[in-house]
Structure formats: structure tokens, C-alpha cells
N, C-alpha and C. Protein backbone atom coordinates (compact mmCIF):
# COMPACT_ATOMS: atom_id res chain seq x y z
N UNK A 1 -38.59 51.22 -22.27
CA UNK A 1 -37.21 51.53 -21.92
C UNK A 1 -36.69 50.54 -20.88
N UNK A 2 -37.53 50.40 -19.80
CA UNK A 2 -37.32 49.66 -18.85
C UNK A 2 -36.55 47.74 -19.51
N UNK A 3 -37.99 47.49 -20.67
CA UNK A 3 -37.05 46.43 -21.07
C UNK A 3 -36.34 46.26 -21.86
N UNK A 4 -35.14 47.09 -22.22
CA UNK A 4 -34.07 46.75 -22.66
C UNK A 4 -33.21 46.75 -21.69
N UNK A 5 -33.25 47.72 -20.85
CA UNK A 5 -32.13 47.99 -19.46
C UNK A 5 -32.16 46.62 -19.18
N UNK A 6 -33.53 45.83 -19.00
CA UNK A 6 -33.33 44.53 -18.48
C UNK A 6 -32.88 43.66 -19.19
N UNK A 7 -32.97 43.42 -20.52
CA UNK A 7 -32.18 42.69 -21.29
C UNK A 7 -31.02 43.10 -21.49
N UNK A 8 -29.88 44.40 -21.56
CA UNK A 8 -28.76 44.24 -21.53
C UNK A 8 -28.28 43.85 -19.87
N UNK A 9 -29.09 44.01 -18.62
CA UNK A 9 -28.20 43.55 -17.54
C UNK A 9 -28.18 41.82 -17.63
N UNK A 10 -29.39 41.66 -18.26
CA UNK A 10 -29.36 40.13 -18.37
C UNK A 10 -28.21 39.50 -18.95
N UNK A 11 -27.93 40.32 -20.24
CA UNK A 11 -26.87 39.70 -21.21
C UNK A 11 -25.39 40.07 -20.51
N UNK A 12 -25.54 41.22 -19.30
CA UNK A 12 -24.30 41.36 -18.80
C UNK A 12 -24.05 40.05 -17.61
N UNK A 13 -24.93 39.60 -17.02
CA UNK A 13 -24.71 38.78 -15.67
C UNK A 13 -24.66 37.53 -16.75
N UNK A 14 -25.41 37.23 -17.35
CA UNK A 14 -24.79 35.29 -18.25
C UNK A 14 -23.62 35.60 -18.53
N UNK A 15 -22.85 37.56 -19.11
CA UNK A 15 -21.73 37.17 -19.27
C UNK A 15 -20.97 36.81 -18.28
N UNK A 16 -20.88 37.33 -17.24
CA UNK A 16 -20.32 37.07 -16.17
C UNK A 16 -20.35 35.86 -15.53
N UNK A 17 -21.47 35.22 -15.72
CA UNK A 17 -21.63 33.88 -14.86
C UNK A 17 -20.59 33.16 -16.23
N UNK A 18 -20.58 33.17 -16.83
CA UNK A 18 -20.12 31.81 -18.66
C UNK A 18 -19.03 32.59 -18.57
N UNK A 19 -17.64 32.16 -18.39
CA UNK A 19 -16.71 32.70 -19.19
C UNK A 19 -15.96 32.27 -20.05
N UNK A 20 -16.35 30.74 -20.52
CA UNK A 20 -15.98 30.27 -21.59
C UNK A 20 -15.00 29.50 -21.61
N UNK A 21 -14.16 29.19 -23.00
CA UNK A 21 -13.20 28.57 -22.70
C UNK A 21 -11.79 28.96 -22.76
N UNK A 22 -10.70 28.88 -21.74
CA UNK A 22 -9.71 28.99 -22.50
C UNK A 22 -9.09 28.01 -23.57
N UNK A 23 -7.71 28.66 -24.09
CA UNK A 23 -7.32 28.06 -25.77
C UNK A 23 -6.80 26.33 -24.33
N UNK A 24 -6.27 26.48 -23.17
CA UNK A 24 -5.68 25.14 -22.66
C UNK A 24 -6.89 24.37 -21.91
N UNK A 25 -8.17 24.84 -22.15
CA UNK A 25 -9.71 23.66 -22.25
C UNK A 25 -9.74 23.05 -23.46
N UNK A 26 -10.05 24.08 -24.30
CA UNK A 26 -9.89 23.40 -25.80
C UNK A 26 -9.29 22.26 -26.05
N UNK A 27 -7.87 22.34 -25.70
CA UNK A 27 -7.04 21.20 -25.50
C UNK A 27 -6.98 19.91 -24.93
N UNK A 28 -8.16 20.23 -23.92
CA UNK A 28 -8.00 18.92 -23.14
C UNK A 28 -9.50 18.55 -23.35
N UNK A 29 -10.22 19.30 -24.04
CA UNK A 29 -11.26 18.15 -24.73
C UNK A 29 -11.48 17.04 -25.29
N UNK A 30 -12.16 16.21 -25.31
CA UNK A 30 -11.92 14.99 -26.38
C UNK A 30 -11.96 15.32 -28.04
N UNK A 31 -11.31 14.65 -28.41
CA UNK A 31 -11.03 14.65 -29.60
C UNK A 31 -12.67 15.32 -30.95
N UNK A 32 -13.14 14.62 -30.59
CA UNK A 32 -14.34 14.80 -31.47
C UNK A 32 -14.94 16.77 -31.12
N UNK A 33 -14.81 16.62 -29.75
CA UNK A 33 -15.35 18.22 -29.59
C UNK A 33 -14.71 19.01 -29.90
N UNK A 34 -13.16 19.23 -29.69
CA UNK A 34 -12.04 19.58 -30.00
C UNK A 34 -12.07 19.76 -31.59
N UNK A 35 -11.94 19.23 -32.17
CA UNK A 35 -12.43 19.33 -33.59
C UNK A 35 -13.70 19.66 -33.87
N UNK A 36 -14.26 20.20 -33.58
CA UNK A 36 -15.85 20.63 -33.87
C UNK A 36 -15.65 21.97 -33.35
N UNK A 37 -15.00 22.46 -31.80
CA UNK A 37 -14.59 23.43 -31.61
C UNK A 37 -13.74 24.78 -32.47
N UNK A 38 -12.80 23.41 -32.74
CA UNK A 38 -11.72 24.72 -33.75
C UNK A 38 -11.96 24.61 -35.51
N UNK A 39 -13.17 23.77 -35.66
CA UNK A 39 -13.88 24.40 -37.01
C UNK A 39 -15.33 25.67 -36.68
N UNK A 40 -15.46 25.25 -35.93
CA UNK A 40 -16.36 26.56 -34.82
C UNK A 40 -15.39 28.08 -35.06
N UNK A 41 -14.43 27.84 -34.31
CA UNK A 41 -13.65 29.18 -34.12
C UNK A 41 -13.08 29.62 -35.33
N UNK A 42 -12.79 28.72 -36.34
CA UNK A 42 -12.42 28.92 -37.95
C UNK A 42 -13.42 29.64 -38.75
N UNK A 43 -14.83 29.32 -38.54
CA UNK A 43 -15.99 29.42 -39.27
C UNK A 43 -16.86 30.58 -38.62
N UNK A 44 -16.33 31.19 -37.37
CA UNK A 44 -17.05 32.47 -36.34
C UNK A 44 -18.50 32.06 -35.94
N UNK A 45 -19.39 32.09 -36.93
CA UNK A 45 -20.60 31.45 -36.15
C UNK A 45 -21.05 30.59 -37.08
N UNK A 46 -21.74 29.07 -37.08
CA UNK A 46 -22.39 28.84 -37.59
C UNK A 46 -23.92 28.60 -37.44
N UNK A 47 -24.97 27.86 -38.29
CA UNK A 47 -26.01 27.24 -38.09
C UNK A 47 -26.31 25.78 -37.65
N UNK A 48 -27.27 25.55 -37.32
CA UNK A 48 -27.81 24.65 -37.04
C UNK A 48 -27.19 23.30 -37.89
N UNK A 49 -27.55 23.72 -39.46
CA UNK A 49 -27.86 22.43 -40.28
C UNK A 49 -26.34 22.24 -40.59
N UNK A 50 -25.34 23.60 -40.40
CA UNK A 50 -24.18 23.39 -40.15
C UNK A 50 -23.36 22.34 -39.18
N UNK A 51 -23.70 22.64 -37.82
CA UNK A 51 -23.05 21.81 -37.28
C UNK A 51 -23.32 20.39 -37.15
N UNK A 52 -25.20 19.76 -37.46
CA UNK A 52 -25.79 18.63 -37.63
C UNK A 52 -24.53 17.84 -38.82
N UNK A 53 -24.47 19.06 -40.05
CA UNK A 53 -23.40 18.11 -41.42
C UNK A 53 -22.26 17.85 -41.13
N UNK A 54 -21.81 18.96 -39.78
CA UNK A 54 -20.13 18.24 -39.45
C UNK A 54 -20.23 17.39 -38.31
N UNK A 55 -21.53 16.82 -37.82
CA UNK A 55 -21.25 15.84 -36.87
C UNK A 55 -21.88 15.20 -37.39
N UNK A 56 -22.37 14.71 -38.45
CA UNK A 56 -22.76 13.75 -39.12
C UNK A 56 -24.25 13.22 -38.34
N UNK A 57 -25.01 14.47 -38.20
CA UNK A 57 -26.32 13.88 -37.00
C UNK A 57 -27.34 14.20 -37.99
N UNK A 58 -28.39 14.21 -37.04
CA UNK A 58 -29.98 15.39 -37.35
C UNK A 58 -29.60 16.25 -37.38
N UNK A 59 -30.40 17.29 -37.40
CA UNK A 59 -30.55 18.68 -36.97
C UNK A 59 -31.61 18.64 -34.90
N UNK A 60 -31.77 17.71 -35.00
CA UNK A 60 -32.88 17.49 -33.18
C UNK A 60 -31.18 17.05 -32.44
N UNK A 61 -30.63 16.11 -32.98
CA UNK A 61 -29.56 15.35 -31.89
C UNK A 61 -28.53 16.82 -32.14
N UNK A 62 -28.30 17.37 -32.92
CA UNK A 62 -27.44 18.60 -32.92
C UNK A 62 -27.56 19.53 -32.30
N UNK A 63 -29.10 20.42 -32.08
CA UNK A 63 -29.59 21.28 -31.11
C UNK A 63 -29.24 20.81 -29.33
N UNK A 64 -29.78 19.33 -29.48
CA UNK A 64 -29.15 18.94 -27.77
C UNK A 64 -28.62 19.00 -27.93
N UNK A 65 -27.15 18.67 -28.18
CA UNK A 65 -25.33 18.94 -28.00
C UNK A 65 -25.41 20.35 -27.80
N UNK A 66 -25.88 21.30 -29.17
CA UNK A 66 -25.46 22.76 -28.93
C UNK A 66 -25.91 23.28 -27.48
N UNK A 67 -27.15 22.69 -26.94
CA UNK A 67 -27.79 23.24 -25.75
C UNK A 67 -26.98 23.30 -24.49
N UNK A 68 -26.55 21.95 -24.77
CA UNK A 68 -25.90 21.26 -23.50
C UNK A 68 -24.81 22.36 -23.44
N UNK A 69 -23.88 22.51 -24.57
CA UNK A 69 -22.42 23.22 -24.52
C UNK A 69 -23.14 24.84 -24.86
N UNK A 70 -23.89 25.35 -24.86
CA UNK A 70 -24.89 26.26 -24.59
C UNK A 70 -25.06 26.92 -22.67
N UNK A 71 -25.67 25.75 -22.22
CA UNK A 71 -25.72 26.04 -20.85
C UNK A 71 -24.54 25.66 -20.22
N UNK A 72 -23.17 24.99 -20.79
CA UNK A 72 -21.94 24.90 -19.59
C UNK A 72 -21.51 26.42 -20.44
N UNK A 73 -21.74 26.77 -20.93
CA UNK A 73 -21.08 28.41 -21.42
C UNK A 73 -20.17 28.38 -22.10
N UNK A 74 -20.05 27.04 -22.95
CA UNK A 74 -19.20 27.23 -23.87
C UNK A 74 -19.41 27.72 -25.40
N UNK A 75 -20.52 27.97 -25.59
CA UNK A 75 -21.15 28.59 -26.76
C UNK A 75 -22.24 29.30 -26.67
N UNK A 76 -22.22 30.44 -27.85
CA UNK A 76 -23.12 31.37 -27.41
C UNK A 76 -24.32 30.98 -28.42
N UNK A 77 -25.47 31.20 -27.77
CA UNK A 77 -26.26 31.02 -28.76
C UNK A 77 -27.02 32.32 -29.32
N UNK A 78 -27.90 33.37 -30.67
CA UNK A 78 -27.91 34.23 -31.17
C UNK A 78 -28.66 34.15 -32.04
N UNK A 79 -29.79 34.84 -32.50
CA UNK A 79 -30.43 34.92 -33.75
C UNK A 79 -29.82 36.05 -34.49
N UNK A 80 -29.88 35.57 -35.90
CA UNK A 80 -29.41 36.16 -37.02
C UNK A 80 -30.96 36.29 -38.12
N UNK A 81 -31.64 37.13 -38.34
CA UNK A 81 -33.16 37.09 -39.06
C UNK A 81 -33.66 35.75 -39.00
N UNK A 82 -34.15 35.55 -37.76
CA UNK A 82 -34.78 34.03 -37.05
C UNK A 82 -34.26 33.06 -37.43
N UNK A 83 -32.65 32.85 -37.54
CA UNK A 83 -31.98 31.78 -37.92
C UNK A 83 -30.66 31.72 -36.54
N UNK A 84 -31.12 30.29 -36.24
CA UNK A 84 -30.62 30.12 -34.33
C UNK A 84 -29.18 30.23 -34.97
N UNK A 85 -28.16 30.96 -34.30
CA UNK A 85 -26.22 30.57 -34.90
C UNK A 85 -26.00 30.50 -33.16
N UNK A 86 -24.41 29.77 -34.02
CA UNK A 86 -23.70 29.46 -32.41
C UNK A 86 -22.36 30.17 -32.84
N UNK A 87 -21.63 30.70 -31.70
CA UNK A 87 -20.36 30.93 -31.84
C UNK A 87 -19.36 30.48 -30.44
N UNK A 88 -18.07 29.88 -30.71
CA UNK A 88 -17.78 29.41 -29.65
C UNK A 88 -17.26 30.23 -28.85
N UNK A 89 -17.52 30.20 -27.60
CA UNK A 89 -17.58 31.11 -26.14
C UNK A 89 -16.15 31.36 -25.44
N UNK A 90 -14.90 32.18 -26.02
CA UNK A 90 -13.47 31.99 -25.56
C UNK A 90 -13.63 32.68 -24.05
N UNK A 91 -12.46 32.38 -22.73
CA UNK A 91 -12.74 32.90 -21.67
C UNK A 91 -12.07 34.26 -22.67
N UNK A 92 -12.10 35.66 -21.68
CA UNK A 92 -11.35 36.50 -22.12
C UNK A 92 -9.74 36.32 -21.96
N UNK A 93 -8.74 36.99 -22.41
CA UNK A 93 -7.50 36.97 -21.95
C UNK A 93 -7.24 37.65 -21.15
N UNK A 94 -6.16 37.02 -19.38
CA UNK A 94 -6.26 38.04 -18.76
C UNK A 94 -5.10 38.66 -18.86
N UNK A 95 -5.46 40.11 -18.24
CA UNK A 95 -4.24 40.66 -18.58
C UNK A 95 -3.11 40.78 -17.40
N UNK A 96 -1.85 41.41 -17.66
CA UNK A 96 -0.75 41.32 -16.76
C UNK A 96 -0.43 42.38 -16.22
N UNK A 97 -0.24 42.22 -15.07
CA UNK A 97 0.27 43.71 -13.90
C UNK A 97 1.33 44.05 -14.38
N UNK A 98 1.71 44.68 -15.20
CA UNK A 98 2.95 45.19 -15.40
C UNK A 98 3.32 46.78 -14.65
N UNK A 99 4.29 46.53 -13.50
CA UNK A 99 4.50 47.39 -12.57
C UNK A 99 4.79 49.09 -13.44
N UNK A 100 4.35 49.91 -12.84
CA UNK A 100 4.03 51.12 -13.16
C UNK A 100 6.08 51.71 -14.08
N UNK A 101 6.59 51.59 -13.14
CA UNK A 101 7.77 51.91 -13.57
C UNK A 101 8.84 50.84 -13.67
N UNK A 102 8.37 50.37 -15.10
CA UNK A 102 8.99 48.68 -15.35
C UNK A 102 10.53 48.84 -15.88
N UNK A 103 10.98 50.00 -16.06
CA UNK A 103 12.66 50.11 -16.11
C UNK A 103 13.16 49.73 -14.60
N UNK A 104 12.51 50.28 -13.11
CA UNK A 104 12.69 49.59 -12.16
C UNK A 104 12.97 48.20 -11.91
N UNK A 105 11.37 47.68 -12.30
CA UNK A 105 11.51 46.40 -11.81
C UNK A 105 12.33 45.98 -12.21
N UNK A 106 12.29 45.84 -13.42
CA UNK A 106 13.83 45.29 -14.53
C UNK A 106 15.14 45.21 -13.82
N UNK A 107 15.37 46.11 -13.38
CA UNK A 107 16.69 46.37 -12.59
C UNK A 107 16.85 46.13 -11.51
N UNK A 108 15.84 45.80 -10.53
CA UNK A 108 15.73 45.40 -9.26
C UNK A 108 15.98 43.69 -9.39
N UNK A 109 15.43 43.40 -10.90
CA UNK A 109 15.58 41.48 -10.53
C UNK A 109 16.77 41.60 -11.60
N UNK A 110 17.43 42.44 -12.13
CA UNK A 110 18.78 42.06 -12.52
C UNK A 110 19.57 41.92 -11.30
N UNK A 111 19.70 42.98 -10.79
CA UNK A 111 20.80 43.62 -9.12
C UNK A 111 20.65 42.23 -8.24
């Protein structure tokens, strides 16, 4: 029992430490990642031999890249029946204070 408690706090603090990317990182990636990214986010998770065929690599020079963008927290890494997938790591969206009684505010920045 004990180790799962420890594996979900684990999987809760990497979440917390990685929060990924927002959609205006994406953007200011270079071109090549940027495109590898948003066939990533098109495709939800892929494999290995997947992303090696869209970067035109190995499958060894593909795992380092995934690792690298792995440990800056921009992708998650996951077994699927002992098959390594990646999916790309969005920050969450945050959300907005919208004041309790917003017919007020409304009317306070019309007046």
C-alpha cells in the first residue's frame, strides 16, 4: 500500500515541479520543434519509432531529444504494454478571478 501512496505523491510533485508548455512557448520555439510539437499535440501520444520517422533520425538519436524535452518538462513520458509513448506536456490554463458579483463590477467600470 505504502508503494503506491509513494508513487502517486511522486507523480504529484514532477507534476508540480514540470508545468509544461504554454500554446505562446510553442510559438517561440524553433521551427523544427515547433513542428514536431504540434504533430505531437495532433497525434496525443506517440512512439518511439514514431517520432525517430518524423525527424528523420534513429530510434537512439530520437530517445535523446525525447529525454532531453522529457526532463525540461515538456513531454511526458508513459508506458503503454512496455511500449515507451510521449505526449506533449501543455502548462494548465489559468483561470480568471471573476469578481463574485460581476453585474457590479460591470457597472462600477462603466460609472
Amino acid at each position: 500500500m505504502g508503494s503506491l501512496f509513494d508513487r502517486i505523491q511522486s507523480e504529484m510533485e514532477s507534476r508540480q515541479k514540470a508545468s509544461g508548455l504554454s500554446m505562446a512557448d510553442v510559438l517561440t520555439l524553433p521551427d523544427a520543434v515547433r513542428h514536431t510539437f504540434n504533430w505531437m499535440m495532433r497525434e496525443g501520444d506517440v512512439g518511439l519509432a514514431d517520432v525517430a520517422s518524423r525527424l528523420g533520425q534513429d530510434e537512439e538519436t530520437a530517445q535523446s531529444e525525447m529525454t532531453l524535452l522529457v526532463e525540461r518538462g515538456f513531454v511526458r513520458e508513459f508506458q503503454v504494454r512496455g511500449e515507451t509513448r510521449y505526449r506533449v506536456r501543455l502548462a494548465p490554463k489559468r483561470g480568471r478571478d471573476i469578481p463574485l458579483n460581476i453585474w457590479q463590477a460591470l457597472g462600477d467600470k462603466v460609472e
